[in-house]
C-alpha atoms as a PDB file:
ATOM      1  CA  UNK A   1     175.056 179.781 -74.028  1.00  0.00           C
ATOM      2  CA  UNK A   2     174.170 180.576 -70.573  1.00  0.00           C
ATOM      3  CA  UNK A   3     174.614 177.676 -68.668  1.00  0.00           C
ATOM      4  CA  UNK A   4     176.409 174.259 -69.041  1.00  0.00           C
ATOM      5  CA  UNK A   5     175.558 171.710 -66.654  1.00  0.00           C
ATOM      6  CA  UNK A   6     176.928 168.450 -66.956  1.00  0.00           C
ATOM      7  CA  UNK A   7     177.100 164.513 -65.792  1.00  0.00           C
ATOM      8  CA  UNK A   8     174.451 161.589 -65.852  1.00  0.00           C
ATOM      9  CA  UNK A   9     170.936 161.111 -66.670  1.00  0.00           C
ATOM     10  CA  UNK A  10     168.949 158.107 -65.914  1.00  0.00           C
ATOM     11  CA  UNK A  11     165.644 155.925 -67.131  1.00  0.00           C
ATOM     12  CA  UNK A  12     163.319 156.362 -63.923  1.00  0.00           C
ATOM     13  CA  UNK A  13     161.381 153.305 -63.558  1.00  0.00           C
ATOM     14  CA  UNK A  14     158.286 153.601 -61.014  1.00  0.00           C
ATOM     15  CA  UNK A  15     155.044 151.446 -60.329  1.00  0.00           C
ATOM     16  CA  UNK A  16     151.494 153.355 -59.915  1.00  0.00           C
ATOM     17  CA  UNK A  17     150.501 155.045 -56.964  1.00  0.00           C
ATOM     18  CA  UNK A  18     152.232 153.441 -53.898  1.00  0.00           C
ATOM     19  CA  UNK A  19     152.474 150.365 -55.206  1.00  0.00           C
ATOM     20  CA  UNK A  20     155.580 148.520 -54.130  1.00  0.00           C
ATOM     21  CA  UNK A  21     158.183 147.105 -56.840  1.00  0.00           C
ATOM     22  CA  UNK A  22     157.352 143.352 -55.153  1.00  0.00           C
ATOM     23  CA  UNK A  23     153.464 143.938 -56.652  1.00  0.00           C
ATOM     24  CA  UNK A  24     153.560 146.150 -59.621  1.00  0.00           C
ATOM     25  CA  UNK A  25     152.832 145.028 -63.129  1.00  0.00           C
ATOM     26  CA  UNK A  26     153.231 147.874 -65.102  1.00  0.00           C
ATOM     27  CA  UNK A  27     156.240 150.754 -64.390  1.00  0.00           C
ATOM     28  CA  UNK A  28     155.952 154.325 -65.479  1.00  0.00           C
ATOM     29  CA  UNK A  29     158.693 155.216 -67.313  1.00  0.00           C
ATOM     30  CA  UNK A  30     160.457 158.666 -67.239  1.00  0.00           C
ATOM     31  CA  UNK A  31     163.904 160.113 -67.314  1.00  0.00           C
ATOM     32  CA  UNK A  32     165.848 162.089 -64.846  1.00  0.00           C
ATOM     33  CA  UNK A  33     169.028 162.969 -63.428  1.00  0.00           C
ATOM     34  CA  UNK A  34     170.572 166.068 -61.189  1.00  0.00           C
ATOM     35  CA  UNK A  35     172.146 168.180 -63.770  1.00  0.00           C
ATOM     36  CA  UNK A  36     170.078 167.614 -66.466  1.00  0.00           C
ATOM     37  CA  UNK A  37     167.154 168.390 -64.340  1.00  0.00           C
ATOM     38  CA  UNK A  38     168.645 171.807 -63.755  1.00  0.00           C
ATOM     39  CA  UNK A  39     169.402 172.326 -67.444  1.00  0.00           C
ATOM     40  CA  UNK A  40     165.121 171.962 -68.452  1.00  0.00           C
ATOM     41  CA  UNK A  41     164.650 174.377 -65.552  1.00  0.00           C
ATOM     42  CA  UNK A  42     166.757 176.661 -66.162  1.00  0.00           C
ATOM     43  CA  UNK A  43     165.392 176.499 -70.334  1.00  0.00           C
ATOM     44  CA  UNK A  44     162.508 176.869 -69.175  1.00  0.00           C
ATOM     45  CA  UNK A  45     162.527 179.492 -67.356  1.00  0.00           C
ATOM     46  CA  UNK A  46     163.778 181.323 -70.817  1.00  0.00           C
ATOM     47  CA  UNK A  47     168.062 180.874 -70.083  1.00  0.00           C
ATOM     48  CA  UNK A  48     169.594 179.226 -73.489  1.00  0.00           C
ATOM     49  CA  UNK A  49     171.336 175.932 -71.552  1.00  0.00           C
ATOM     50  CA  UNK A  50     173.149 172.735 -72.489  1.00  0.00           C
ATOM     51  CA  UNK A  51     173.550 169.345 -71.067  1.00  0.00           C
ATOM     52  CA  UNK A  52     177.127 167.422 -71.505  1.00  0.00           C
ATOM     53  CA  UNK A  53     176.911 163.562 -71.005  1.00  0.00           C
ATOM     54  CA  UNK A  54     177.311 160.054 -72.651  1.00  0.00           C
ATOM     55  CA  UNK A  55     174.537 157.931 -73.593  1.00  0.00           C
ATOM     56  CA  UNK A  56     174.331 154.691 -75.294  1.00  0.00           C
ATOM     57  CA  UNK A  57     173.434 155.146 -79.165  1.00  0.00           C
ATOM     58  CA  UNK A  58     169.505 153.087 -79.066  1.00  0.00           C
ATOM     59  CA  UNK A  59     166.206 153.851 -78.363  1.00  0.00           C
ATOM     60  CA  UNK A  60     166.836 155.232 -74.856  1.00  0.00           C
ATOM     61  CA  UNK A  61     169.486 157.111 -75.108  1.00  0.00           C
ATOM     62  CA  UNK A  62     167.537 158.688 -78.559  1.00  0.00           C
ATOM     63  CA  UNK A  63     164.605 158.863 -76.331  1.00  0.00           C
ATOM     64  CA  UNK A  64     166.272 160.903 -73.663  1.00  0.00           C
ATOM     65  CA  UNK A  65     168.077 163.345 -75.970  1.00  0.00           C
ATOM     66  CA  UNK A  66     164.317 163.862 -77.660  1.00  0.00           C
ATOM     67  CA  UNK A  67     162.929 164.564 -74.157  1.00  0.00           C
ATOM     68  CA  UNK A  68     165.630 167.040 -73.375  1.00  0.00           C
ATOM     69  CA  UNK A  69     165.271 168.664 -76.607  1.00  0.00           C
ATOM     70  CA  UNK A  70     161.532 169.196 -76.177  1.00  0.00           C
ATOM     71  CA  UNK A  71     162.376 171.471 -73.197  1.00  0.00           C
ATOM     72  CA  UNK A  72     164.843 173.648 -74.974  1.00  0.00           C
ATOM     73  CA  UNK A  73     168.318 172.457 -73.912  1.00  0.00           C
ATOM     74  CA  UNK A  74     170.934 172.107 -75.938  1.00  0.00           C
ATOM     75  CA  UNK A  75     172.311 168.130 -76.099  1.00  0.00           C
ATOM     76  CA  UNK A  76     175.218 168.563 -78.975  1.00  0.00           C
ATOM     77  CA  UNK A  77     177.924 167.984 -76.540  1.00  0.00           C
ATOM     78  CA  UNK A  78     176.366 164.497 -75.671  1.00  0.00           C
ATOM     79  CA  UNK A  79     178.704 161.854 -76.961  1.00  0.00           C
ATOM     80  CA  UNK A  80     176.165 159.064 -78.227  1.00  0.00           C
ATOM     81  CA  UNK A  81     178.273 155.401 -78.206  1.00  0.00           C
ATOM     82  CA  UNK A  82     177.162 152.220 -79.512  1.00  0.00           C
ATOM     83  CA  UNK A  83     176.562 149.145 -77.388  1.00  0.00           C
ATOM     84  CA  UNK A  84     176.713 150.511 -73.911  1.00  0.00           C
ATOM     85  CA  UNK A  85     173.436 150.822 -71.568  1.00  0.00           C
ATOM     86  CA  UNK A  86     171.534 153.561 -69.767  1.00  0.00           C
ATOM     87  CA  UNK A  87     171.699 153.897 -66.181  1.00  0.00           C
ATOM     88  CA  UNK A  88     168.472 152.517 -64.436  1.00  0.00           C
ATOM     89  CA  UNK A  89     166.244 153.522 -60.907  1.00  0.00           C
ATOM     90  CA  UNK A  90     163.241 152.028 -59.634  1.00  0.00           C
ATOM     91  CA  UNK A  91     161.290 154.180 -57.168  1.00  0.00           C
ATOM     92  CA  UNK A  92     158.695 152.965 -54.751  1.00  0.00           C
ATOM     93  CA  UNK A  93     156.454 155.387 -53.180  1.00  0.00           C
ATOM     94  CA  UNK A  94     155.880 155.508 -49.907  1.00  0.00           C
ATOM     95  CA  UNK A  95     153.564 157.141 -47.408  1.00  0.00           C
ATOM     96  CA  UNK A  96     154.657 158.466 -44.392  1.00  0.00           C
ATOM     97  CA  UNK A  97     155.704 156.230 -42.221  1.00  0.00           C
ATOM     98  CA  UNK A  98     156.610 154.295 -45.294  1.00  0.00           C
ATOM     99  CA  UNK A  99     159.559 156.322 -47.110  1.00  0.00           C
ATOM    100  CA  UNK A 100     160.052 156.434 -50.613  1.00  0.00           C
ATOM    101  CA  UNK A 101     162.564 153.201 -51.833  1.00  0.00           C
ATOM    102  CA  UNK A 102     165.425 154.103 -54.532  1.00  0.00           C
ATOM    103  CA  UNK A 103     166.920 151.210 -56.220  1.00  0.00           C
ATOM    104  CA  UNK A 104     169.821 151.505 -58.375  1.00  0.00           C
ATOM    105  CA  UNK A 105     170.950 150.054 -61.679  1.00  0.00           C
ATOM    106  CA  UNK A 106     173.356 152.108 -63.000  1.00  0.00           C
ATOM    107  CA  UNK A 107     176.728 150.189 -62.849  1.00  0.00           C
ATOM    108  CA  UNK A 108     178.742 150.210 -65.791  1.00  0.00           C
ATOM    109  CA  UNK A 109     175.603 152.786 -67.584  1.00  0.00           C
ATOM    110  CA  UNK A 110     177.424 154.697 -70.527  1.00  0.00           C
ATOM    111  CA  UNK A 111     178.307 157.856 -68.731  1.00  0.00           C
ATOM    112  CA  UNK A 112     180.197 156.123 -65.526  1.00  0.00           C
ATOM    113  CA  UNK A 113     182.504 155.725 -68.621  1.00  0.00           C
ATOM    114  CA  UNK A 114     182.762 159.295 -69.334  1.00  0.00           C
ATOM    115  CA  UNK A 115     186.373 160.548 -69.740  1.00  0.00           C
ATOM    116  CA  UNK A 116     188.139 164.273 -70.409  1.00  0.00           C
ATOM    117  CA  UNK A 117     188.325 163.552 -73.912  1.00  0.00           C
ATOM    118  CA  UNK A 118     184.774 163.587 -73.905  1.00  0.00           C
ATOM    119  CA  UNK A 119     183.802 166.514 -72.442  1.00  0.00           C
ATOM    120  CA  UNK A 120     183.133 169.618 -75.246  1.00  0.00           C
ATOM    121  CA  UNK A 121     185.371 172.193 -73.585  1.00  0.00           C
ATOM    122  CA  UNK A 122     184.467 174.247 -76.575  1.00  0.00           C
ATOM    123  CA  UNK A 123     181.166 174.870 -75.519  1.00  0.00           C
ATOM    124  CA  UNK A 124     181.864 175.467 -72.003  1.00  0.00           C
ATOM    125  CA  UNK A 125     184.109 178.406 -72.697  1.00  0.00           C
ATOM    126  CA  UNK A 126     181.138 179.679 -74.213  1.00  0.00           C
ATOM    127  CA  UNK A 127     178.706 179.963 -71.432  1.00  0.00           C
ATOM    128  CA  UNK A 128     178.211 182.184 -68.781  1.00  0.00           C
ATOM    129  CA  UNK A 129     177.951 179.621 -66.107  1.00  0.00           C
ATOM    130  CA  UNK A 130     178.739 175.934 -65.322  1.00  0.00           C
ATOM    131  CA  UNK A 131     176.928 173.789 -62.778  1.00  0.00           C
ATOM    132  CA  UNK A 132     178.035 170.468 -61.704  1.00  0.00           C
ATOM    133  CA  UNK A 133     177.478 167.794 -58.910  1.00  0.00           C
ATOM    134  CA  UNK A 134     178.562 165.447 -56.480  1.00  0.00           C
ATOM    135  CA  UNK A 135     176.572 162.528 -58.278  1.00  0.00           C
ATOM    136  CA  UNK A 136     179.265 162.467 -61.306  1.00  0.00           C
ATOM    137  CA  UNK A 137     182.407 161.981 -59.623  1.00  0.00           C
ATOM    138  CA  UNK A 138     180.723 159.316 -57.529  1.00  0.00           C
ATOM    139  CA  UNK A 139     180.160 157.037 -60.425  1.00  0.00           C
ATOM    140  CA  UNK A 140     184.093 156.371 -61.241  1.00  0.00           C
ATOM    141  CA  UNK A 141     187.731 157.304 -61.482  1.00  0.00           C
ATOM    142  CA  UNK A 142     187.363 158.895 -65.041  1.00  0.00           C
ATOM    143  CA  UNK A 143     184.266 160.671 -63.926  1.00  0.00           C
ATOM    144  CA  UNK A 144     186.290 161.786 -60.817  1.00  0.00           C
ATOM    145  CA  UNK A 145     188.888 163.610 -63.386  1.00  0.00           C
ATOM    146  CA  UNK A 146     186.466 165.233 -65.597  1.00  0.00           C
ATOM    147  CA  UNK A 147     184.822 166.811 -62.779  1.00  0.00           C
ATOM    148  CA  UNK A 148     187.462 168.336 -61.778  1.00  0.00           C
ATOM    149  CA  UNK A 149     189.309 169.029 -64.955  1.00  0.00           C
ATOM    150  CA  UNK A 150     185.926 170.994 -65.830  1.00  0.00           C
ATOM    151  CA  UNK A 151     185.380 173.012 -62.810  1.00  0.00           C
ATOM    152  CA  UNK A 152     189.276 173.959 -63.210  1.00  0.00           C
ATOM    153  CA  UNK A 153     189.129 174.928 -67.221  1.00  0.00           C
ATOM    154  CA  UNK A 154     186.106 177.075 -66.120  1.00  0.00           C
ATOM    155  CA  UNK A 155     187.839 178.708 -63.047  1.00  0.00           C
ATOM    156  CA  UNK A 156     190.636 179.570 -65.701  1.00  0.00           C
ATOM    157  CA  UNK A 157     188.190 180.807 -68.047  1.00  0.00           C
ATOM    158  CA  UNK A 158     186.623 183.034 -65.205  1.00  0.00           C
ATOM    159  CA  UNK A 159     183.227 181.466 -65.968  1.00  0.00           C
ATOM    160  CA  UNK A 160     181.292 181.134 -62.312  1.00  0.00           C
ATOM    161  CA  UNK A 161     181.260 177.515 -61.096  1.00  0.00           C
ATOM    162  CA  UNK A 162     178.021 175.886 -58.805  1.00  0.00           C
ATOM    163  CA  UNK A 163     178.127 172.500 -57.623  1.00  0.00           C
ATOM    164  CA  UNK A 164     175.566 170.843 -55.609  1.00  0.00           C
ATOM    165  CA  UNK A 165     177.128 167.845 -53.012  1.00  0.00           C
ATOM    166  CA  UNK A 166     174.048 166.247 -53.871  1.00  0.00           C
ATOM    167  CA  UNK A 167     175.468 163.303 -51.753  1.00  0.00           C
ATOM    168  CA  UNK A 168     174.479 159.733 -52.833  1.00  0.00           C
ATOM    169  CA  UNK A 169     175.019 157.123 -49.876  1.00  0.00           C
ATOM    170  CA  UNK A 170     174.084 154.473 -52.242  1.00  0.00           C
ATOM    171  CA  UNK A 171     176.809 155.127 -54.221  1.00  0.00           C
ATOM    172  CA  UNK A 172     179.761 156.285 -51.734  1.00  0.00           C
ATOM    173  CA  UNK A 173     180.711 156.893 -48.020  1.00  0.00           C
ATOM    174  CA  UNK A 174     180.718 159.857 -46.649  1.00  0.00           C
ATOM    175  CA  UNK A 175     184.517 159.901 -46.027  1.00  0.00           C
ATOM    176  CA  UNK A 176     185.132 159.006 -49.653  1.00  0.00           C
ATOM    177  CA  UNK A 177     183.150 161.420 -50.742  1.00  0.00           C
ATOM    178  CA  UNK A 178     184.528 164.350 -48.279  1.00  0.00           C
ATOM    179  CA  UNK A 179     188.203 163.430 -49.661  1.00  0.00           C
ATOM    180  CA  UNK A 180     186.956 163.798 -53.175  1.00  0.00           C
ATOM    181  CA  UNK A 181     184.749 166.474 -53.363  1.00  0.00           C
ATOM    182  CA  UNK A 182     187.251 168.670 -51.269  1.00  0.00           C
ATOM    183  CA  UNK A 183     189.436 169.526 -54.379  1.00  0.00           C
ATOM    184  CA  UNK A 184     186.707 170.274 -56.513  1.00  0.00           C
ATOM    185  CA  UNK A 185     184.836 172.429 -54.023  1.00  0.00           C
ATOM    186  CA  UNK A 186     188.118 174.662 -54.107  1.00  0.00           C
ATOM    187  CA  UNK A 187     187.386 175.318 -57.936  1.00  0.00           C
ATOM    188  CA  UNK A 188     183.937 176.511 -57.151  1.00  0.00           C
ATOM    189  CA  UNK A 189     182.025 179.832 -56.552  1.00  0.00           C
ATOM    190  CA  UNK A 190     178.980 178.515 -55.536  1.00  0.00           C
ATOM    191  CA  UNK A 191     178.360 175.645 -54.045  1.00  0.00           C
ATOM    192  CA  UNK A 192     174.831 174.170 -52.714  1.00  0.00           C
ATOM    193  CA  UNK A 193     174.318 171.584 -50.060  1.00  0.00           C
ATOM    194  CA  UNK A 194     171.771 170.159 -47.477  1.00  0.00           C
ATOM    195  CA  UNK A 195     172.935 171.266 -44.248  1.00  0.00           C
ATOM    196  CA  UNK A 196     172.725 166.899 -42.736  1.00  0.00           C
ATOM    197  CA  UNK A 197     175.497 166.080 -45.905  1.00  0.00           C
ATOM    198  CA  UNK A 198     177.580 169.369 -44.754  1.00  0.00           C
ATOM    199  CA  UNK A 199     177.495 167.783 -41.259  1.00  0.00           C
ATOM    200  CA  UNK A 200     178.267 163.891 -42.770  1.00  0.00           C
ATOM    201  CA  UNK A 201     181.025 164.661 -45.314  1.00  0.00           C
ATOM    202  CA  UNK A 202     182.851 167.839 -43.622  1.00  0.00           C
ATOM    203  CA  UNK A 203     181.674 168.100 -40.160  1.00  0.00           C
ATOM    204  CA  UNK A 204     180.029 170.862 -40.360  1.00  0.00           C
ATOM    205  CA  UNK A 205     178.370 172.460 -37.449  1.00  0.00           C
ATOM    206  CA  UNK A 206     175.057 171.882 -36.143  1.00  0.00           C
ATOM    207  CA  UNK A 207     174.120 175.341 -36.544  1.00  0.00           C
ATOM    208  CA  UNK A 208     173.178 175.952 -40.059  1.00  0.00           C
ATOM    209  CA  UNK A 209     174.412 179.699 -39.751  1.00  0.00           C
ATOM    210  CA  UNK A 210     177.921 178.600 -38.430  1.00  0.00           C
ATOM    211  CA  UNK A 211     178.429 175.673 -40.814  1.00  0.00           C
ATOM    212  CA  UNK A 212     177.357 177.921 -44.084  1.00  0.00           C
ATOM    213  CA  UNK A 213     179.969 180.607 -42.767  1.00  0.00           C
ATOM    214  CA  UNK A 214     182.982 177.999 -41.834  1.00  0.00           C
ATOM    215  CA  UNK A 215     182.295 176.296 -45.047  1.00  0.00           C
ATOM    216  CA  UNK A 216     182.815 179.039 -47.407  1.00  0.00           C
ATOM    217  CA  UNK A 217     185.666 179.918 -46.019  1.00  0.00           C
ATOM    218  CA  UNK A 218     187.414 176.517 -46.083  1.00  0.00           C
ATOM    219  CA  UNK A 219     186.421 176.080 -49.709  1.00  0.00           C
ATOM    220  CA  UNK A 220     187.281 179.687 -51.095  1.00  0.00           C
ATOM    221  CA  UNK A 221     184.090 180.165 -52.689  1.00  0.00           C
ATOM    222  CA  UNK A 222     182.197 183.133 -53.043  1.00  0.00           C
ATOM    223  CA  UNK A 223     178.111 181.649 -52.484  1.00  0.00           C
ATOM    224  CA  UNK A 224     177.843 178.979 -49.372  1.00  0.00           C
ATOM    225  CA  UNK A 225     174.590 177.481 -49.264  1.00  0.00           C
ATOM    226  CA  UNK A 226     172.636 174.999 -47.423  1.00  0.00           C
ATOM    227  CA  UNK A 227     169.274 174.057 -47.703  1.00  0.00           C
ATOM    228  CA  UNK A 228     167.633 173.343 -44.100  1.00  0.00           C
ATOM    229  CA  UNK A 229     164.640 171.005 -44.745  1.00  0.00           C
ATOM    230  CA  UNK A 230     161.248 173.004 -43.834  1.00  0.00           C
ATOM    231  CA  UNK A 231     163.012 176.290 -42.608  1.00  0.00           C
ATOM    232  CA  UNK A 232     164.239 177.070 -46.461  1.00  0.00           C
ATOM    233  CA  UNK A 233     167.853 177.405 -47.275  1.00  0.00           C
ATOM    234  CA  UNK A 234     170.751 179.885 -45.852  1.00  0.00           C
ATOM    235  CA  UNK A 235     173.492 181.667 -48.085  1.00  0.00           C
ATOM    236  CA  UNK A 236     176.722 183.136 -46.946  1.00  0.00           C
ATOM    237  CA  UNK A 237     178.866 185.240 -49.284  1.00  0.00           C
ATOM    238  CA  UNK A 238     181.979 187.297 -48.002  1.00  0.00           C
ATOM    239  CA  UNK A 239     179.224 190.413 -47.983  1.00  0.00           C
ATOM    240  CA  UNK A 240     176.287 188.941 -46.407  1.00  0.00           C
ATOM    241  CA  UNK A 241     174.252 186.465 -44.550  1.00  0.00           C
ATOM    242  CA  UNK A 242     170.167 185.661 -45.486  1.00  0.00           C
ATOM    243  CA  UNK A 243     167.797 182.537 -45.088  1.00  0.00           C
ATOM    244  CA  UNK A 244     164.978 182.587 -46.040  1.00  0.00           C
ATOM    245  CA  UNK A 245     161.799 180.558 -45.517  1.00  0.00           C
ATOM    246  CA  UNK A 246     160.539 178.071 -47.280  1.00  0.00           C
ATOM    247  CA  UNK A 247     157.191 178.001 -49.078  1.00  0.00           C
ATOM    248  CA  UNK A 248     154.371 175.220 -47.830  1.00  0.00           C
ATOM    249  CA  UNK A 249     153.541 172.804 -50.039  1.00  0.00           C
ATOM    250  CA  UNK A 250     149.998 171.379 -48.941  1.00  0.00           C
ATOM    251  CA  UNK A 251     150.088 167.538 -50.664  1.00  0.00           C
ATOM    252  CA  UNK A 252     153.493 167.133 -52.185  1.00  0.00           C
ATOM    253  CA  UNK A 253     152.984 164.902 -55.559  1.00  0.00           C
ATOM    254  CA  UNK A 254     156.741 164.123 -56.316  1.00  0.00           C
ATOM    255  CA  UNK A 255     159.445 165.425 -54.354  1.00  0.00           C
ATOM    256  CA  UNK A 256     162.817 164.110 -56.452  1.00  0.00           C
ATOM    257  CA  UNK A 257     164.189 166.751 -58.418  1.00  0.00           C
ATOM    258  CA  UNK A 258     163.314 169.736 -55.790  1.00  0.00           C
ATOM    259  CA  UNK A 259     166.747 170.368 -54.811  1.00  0.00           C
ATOM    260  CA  UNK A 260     167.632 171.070 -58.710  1.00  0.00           C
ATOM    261  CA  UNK A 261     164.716 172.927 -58.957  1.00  0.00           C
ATOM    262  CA  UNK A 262     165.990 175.023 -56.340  1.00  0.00           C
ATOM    263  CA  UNK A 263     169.276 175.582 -57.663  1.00  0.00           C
ATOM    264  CA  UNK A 264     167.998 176.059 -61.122  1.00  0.00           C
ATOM    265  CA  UNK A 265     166.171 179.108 -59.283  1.00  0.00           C
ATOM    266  CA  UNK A 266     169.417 180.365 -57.401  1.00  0.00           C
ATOM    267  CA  UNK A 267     171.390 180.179 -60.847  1.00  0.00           C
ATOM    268  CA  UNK A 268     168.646 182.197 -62.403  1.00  0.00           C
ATOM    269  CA  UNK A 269     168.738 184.618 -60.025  1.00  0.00           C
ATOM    270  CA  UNK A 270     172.328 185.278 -59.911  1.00  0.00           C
ATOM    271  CA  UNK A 271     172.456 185.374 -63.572  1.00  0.00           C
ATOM    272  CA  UNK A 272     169.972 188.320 -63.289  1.00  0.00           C
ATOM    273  CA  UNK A 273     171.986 190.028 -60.861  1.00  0.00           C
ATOM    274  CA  UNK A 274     169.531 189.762 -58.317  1.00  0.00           C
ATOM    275  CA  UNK A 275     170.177 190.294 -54.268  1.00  0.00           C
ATOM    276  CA  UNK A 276     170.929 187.433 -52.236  1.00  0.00           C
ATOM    277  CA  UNK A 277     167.432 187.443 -50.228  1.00  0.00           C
ATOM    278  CA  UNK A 278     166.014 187.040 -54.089  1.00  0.00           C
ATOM    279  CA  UNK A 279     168.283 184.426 -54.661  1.00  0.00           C
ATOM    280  CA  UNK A 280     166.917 182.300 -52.324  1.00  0.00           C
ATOM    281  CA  UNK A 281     163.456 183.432 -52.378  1.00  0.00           C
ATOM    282  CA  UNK A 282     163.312 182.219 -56.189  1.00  0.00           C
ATOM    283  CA  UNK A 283     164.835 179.259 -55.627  1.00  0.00           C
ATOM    284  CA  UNK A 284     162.383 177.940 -52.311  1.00  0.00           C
ATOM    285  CA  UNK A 285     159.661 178.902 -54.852  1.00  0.00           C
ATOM    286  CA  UNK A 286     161.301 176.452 -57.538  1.00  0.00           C
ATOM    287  CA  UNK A 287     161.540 173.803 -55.223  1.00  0.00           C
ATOM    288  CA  UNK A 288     158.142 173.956 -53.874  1.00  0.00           C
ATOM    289  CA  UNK A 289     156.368 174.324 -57.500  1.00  0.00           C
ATOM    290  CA  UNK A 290     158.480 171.357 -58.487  1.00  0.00           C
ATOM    291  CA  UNK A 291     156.999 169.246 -55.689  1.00  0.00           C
ATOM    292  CA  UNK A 292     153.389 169.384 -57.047  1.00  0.00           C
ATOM    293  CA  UNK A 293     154.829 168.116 -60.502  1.00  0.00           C
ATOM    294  CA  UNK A 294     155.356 164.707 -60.902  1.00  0.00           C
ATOM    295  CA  UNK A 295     158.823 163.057 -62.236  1.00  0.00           C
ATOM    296  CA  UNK A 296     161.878 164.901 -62.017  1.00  0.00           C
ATOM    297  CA  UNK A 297     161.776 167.839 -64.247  1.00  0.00           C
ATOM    298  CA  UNK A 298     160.241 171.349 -63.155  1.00  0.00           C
ATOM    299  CA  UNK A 299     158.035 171.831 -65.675  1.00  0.00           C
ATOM    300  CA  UNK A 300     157.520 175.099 -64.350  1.00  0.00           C
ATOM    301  CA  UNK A 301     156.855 178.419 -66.131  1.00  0.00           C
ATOM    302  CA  UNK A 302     158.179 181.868 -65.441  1.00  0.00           C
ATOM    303  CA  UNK A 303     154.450 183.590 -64.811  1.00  0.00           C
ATOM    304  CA  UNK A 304     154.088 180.761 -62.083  1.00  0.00           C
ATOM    305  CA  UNK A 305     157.130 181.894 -60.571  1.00  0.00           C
ATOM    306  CA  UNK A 306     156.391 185.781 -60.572  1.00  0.00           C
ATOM    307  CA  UNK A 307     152.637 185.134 -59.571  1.00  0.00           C
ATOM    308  CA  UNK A 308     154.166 182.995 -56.188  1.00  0.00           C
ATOM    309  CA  UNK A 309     157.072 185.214 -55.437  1.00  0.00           C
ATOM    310  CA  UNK A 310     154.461 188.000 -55.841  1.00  0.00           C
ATOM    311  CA  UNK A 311     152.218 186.095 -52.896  1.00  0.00           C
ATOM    312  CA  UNK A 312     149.424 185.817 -55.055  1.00  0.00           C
ATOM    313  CA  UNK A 313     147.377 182.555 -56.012  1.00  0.00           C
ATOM    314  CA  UNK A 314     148.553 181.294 -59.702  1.00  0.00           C
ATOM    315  CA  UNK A 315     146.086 181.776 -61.678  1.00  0.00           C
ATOM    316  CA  UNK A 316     143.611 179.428 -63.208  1.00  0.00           C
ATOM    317  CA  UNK A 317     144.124 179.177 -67.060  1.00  0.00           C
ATOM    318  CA  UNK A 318     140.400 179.083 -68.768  1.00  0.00           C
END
């Protein structure tokens, strides 16, 4: 196995168009949720992956495991219980100056239940890389544990360790989450943020250059990097310094799930031992294909990566 990413996947629930949850009639139904996400990217992009969760044993949780499936990743470390329910979001989409509207109902879902026993260490000591986020231990006490207890039994395995902050303030405070996280981000070698959550949970500085640098060297880890909105993302290692630009996107169709999409890119990269300026480079161009795809996954295909890190137009299939 490559990569093992692991924690919570939802049912996204989302009315047509911009039509607010107050007016719709019919939802669209998909599925989505930060690791997983990363797992279909990174499967698709031809990296063997699997996805470690709990789901309620019905039609949704079957449903979900199907979908995941479909895209290649590996779900036999999901542990599939019986009468327990799916975590829920409704999004409304906005239009600028209307912002898009999350609303959760995930309280109580099957994997804010998740425990160590449930975790298949077996198959993380198998993989060449683990990638976790700031979503899971946000969901519980239990979660809380296995986070760490997996970042740590990967550390000791000497198999790399990313984690994305992926702060949730619908979920947690910014001080709760900065005294949580902090262990875990000292059992990581790469760790992703957005440069506003560096500033909210850790106080980093305003300059993205000086917060990536401080940063990695109050956590330990070897990759510090923040993603800085419309000028790309920065990375700091002990060796070097790049950011990197990112790509436009003309008419963004669906921007949840960039951010994985982007670290899906980074992990590929690194796994392919290519330079840091790469690194980034492949994951802006992730996170901007993923924007012109609608739901969360990056349905996104290796020839449309090479064809827009290349600078040509992808081409039209006839």
């Amino acid at each position: 196995m490559d990569v093992i990413t692991l924690g919570e996947s939802m049912l996204r629930l989302s009315p047509p168009g911009h039509e607010r949850l107050a007016q719709a009639v019919t939802l669209e139904m998909r599925f989505g949720g930060a690791e997983s996400n990363v797992a279909v990217a990174l499967a698709r992009l031809g990296l063997k992956t699997a996805w470690l969760s709990r789901l309620p044993d019905n039609p949704l949780g079957q449903r979900l495991i199907a979908e995941l499936r479909s895209h290649g990743v590996d779900t036999s470390g999901v542990r599939m219980v019986a009468g327990e329910r799916l975590g829920t979001y409704f999004i409304e989409f906005g239009s600028p100056p209307r912002p898009n509207r999350v609303v959760y109902d995930r309280a109580n879902s099957a994997m804010s239940r998740m425990g160590v026993a449930d975790v298949a260490f077996d198959l993380i000591a198998q993989a060449r890389w683990l990638h976790l986020s700031g979503i899971t231990p946000a969901l519980g006490e239990s979660c809380r544990e296995l986070t760490l207890a997996a970042a740590t039994f990967a550390r000791n395995k000497q198999i790399p360790v990313s984690f994305d902050i992926n702060y949730r303030a619908l979920l947690w405070s910014p001080q709760q989450a900065g005294q949580t996280l902090e262990p875990i981000l000292q059992q990581c070698d790469v760790i992703f943020s957005a440069h506003r959550d560096a500033q909210n949970l850790f106080g980093a500085a305003t300059n993205a250059e000086q917060a990536a640098r401080e940063l990695r060297a109050r956590f330990g880890c070897k990759h510090m990097v923040l993603t800085i909105g419309e000028d790309g993302a920065i990375a700091c290692t002990p060796e070097a310094m790049s950011q990197q630009a990112a790509f436009h996107v003309a008419n963004p169709i669906d921007r949840i799930g960039a951010g994985d999409a982007f670290d899906a890119g980074y992990i590929a990269a690194q796994l392919r031992g290519l330079p840091l300026d790469a690194a980034l480079r492949f994951g802006n161009a992730m996170s901007a294909l993923k924007m012109t795809v609608p739901g969360d996954l990056a349905l996104i295909s290796p020839t449309e990566i090479e064809q827009m890190l290349a600078g040509s137009k992808l081409a039209s299939v006839r």
